[in-house]
Structure formats: structure tokens, C-alpha cells
PDB file of N, CA and C in Angstrom:
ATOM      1  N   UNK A   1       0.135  26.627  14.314  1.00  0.00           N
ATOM      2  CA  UNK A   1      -0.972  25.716  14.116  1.00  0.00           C
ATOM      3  C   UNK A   1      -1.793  25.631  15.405  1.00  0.00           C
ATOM      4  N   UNK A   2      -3.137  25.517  15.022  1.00  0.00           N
ATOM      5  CA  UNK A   2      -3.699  25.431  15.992  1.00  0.00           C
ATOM      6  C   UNK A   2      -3.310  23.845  17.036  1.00  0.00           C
ATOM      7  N   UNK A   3      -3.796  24.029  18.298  1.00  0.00           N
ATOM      8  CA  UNK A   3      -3.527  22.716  18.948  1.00  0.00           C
ATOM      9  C   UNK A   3      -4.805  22.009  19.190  1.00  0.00           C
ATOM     10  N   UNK A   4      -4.709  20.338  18.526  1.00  0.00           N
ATOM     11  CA  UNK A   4      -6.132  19.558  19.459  1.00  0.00           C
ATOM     12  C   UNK A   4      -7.294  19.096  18.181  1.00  0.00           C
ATOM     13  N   UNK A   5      -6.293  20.598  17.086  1.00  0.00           N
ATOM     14  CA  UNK A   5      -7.477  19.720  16.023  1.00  0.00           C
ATOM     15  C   UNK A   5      -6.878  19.045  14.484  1.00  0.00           C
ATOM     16  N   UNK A   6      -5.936  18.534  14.533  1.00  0.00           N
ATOM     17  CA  UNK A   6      -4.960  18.058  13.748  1.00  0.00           C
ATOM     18  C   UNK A   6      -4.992  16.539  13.686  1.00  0.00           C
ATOM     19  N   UNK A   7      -5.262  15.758  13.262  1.00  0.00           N
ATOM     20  CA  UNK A   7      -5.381  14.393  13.308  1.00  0.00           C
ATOM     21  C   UNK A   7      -4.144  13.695  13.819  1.00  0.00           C
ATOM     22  N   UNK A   8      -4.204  12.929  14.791  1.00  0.00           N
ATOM     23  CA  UNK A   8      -3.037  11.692  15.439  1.00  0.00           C
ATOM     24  C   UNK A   8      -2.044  10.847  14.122  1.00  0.00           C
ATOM     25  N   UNK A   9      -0.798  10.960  14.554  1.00  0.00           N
ATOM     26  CA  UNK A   9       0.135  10.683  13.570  1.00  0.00           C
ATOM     27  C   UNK A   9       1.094   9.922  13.996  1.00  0.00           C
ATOM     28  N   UNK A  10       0.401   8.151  13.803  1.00  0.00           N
ATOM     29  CA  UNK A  10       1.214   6.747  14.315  1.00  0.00           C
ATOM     30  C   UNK A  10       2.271   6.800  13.234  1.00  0.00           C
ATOM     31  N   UNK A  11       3.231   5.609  13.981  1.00  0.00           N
ATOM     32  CA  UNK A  11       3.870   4.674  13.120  1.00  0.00           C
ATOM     33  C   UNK A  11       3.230   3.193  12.491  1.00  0.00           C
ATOM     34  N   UNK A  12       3.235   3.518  11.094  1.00  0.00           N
ATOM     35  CA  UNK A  12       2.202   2.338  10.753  1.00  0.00           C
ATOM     36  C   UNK A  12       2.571   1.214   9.904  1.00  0.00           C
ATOM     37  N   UNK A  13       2.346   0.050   9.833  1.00  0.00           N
ATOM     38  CA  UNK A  13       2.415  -1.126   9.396  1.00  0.00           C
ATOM     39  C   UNK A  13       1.293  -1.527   8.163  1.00  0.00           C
ATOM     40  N   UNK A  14       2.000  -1.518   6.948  1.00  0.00           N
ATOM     41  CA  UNK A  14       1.601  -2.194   5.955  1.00  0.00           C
ATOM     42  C   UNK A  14       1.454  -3.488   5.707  1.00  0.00           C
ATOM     43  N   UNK A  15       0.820  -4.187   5.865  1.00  0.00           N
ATOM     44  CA  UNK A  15       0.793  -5.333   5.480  1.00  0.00           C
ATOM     45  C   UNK A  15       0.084  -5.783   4.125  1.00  0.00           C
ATOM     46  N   UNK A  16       1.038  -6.280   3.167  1.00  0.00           N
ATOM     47  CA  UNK A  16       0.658  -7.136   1.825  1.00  0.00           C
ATOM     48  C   UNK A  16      -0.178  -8.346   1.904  1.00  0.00           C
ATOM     49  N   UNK A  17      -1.411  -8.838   1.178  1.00  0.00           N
ATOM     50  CA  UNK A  17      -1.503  -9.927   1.127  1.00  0.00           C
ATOM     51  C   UNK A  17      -0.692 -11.080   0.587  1.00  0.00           C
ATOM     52  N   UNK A  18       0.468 -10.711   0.232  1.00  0.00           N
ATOM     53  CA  UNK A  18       1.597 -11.430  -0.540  1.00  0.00           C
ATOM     54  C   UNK A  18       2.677 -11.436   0.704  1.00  0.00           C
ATOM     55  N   UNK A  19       2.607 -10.758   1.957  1.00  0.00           N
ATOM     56  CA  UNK A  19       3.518 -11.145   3.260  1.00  0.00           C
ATOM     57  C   UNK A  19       4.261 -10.116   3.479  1.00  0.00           C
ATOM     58  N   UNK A  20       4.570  -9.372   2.589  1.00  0.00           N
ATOM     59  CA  UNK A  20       5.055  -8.217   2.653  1.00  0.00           C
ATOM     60  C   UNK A  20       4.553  -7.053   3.224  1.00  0.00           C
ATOM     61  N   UNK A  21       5.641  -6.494   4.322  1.00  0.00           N
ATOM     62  CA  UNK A  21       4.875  -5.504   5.487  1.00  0.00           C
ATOM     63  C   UNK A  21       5.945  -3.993   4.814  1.00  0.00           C
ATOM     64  N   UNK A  22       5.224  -3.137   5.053  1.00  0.00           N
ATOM     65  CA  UNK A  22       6.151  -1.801   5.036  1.00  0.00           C
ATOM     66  C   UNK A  22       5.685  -0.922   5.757  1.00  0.00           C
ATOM     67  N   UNK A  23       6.581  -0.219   6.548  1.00  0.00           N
ATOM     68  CA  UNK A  23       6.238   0.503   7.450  1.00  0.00           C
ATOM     69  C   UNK A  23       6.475   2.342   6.915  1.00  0.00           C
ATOM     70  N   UNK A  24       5.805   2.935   7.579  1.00  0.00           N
ATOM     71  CA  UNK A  24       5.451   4.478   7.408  1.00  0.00           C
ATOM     72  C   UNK A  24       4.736   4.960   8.472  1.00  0.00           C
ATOM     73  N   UNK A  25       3.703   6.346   7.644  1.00  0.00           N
ATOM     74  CA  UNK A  25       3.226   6.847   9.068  1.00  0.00           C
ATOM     75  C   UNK A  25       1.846   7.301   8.007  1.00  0.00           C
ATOM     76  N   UNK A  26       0.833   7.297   9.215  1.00  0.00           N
ATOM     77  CA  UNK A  26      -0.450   7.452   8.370  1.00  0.00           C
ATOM     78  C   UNK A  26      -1.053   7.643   9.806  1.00  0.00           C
ATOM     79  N   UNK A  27      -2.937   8.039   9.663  1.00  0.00           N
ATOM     80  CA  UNK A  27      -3.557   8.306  11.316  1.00  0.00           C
ATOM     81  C   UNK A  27      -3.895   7.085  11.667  1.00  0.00           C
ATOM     82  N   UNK A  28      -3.775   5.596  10.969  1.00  0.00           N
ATOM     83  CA  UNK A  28      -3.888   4.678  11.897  1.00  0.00           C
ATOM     84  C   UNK A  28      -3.195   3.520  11.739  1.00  0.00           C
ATOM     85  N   UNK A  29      -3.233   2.888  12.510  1.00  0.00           N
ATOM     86  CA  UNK A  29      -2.137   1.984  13.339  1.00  0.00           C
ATOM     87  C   UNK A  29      -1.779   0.868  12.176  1.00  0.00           C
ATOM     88  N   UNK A  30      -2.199   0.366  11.819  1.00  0.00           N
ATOM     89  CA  UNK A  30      -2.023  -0.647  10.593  1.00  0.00           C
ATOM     90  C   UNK A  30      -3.253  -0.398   9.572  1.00  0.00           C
ATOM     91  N   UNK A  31      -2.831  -1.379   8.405  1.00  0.00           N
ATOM     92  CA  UNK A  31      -3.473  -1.223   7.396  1.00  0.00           C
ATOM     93  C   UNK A  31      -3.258  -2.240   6.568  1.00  0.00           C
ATOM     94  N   UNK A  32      -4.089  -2.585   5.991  1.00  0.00           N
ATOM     95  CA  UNK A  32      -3.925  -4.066   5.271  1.00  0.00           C
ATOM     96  C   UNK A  32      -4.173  -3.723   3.910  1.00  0.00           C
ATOM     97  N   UNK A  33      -3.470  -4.486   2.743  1.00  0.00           N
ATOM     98  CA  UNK A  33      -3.998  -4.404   1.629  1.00  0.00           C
ATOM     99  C   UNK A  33      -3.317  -5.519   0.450  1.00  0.00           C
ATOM    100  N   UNK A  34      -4.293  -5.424  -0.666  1.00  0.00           N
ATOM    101  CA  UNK A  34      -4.604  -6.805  -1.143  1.00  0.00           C
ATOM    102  C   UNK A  34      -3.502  -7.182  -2.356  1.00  0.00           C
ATOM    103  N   UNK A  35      -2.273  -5.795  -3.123  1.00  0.00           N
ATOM    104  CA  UNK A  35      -1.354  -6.086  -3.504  1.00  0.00           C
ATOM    105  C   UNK A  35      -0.033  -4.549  -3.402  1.00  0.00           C
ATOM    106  N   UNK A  36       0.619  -4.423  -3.629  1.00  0.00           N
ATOM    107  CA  UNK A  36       1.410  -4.006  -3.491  1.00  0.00           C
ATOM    108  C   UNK A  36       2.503  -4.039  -4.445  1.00  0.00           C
ATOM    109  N   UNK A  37       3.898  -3.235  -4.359  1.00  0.00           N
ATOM    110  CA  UNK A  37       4.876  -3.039  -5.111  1.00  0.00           C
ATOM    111  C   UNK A  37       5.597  -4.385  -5.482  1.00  0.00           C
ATOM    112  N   UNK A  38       5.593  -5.190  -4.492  1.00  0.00           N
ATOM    113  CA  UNK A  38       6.722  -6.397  -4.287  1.00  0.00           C
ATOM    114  C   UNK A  38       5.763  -7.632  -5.021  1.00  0.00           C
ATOM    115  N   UNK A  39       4.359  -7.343  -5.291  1.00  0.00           N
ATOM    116  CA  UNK A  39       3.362  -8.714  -6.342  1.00  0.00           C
ATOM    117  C   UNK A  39       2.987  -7.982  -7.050  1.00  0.00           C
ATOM    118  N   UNK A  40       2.836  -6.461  -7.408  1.00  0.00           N
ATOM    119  CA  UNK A  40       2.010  -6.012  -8.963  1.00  0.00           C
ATOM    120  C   UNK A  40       2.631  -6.645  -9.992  1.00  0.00           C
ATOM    121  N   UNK A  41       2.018  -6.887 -10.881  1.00  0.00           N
ATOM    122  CA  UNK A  41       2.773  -7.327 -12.405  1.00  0.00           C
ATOM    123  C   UNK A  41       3.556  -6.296 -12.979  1.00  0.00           C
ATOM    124  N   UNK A  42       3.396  -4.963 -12.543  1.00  0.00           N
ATOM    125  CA  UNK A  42       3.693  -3.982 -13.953  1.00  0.00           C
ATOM    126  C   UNK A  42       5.152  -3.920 -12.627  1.00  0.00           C
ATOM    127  N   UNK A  43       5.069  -3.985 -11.475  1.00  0.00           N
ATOM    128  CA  UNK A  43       6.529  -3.959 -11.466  1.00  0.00           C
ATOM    129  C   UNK A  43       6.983  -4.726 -10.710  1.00  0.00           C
ATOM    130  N   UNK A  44       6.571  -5.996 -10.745  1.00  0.00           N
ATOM    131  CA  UNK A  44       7.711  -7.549 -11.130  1.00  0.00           C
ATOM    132  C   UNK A  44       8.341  -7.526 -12.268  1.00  0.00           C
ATOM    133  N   UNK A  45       7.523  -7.361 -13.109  1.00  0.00           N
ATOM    134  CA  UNK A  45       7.920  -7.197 -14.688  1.00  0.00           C
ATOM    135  C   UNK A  45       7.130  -8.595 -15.270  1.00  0.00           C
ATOM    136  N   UNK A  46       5.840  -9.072 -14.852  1.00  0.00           N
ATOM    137  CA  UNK A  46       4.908 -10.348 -15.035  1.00  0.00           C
ATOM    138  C   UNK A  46       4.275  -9.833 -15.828  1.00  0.00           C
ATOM    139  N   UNK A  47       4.496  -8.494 -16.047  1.00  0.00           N
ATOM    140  CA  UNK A  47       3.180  -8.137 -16.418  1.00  0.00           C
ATOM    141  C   UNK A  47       2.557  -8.776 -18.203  1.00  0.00           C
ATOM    142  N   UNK A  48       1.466  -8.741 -18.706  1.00  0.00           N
ATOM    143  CA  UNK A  48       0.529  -9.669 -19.639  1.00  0.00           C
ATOM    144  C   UNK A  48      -0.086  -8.072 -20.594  1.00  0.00           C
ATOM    145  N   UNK A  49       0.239  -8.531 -21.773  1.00  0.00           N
ATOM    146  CA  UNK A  49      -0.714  -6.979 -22.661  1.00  0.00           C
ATOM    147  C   UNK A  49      -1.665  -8.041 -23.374  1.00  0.00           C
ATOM    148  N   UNK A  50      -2.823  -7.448 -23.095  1.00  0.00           N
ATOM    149  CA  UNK A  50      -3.888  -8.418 -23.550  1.00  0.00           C
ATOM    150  C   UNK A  50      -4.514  -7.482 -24.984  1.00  0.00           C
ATOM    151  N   UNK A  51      -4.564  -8.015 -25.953  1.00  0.00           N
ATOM    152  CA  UNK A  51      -5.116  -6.898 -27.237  1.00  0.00           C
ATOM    153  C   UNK A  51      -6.487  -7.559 -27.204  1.00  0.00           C
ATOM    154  N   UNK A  52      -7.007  -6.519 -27.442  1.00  0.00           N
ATOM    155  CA  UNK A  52      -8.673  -6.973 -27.369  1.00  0.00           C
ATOM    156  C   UNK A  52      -9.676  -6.127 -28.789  1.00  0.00           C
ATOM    157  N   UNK A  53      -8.759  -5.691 -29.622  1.00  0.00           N
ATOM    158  CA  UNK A  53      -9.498  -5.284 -30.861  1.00  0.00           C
ATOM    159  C   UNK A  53      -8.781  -6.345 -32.349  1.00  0.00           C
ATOM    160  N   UNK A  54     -10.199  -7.351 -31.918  1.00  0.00           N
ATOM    161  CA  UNK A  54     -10.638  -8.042 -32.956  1.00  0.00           C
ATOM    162  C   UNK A  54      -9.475  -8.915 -33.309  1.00  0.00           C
TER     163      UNK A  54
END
């Protein structure tokens, strides 16, 4: 591989808006986001089937 042109490869911090952090690796340093595995409905098991024909 070439050297110098490969993008930087942190250790990174997830943070849930529900408090929940998970860590991995991605090109930047943290990352925030608004739901995740540990509050989706479809896998809490909350989840709602809404029928909408008629």
C-alpha cells in the first residue's frame, strides 16, 4: 500500500442519545447519534405495526 494517502484510523466513541456509548474504530474521534441498538423498537422488542389500509 501506498504510504500518506490512506485515511487516519482512531479509536472511537459512540455515543447514544439514550446514554449508551460503544466503542470501535472509524476516521474520527467520536460520533454522536440519535438512536441505536440498546432504544430501537424493532430490537427492544417495543416495537408498534401500524396498518394503514383503510
Amino acid at each position: 500500500m501506498k504510504k500518506e494517502i490512506h485515511p487516519a484510523y482512531f479509536p472511537t466513541k459512540v455515543t447514544c442519545a439514550c446514554g449508551n456509548v460503544i466503542e470501535t474504530k472509524s476516521t474520527v474521534k467520536a460520533l454522536q447519534v440519535e438512536i441505536c441498538s440498546s432504544c430501537h423498537p424493532f430490537f427492544t422488542g417495543k416495537q408498534k405495526l401500524v396498518d394503514t389500509a383503510g
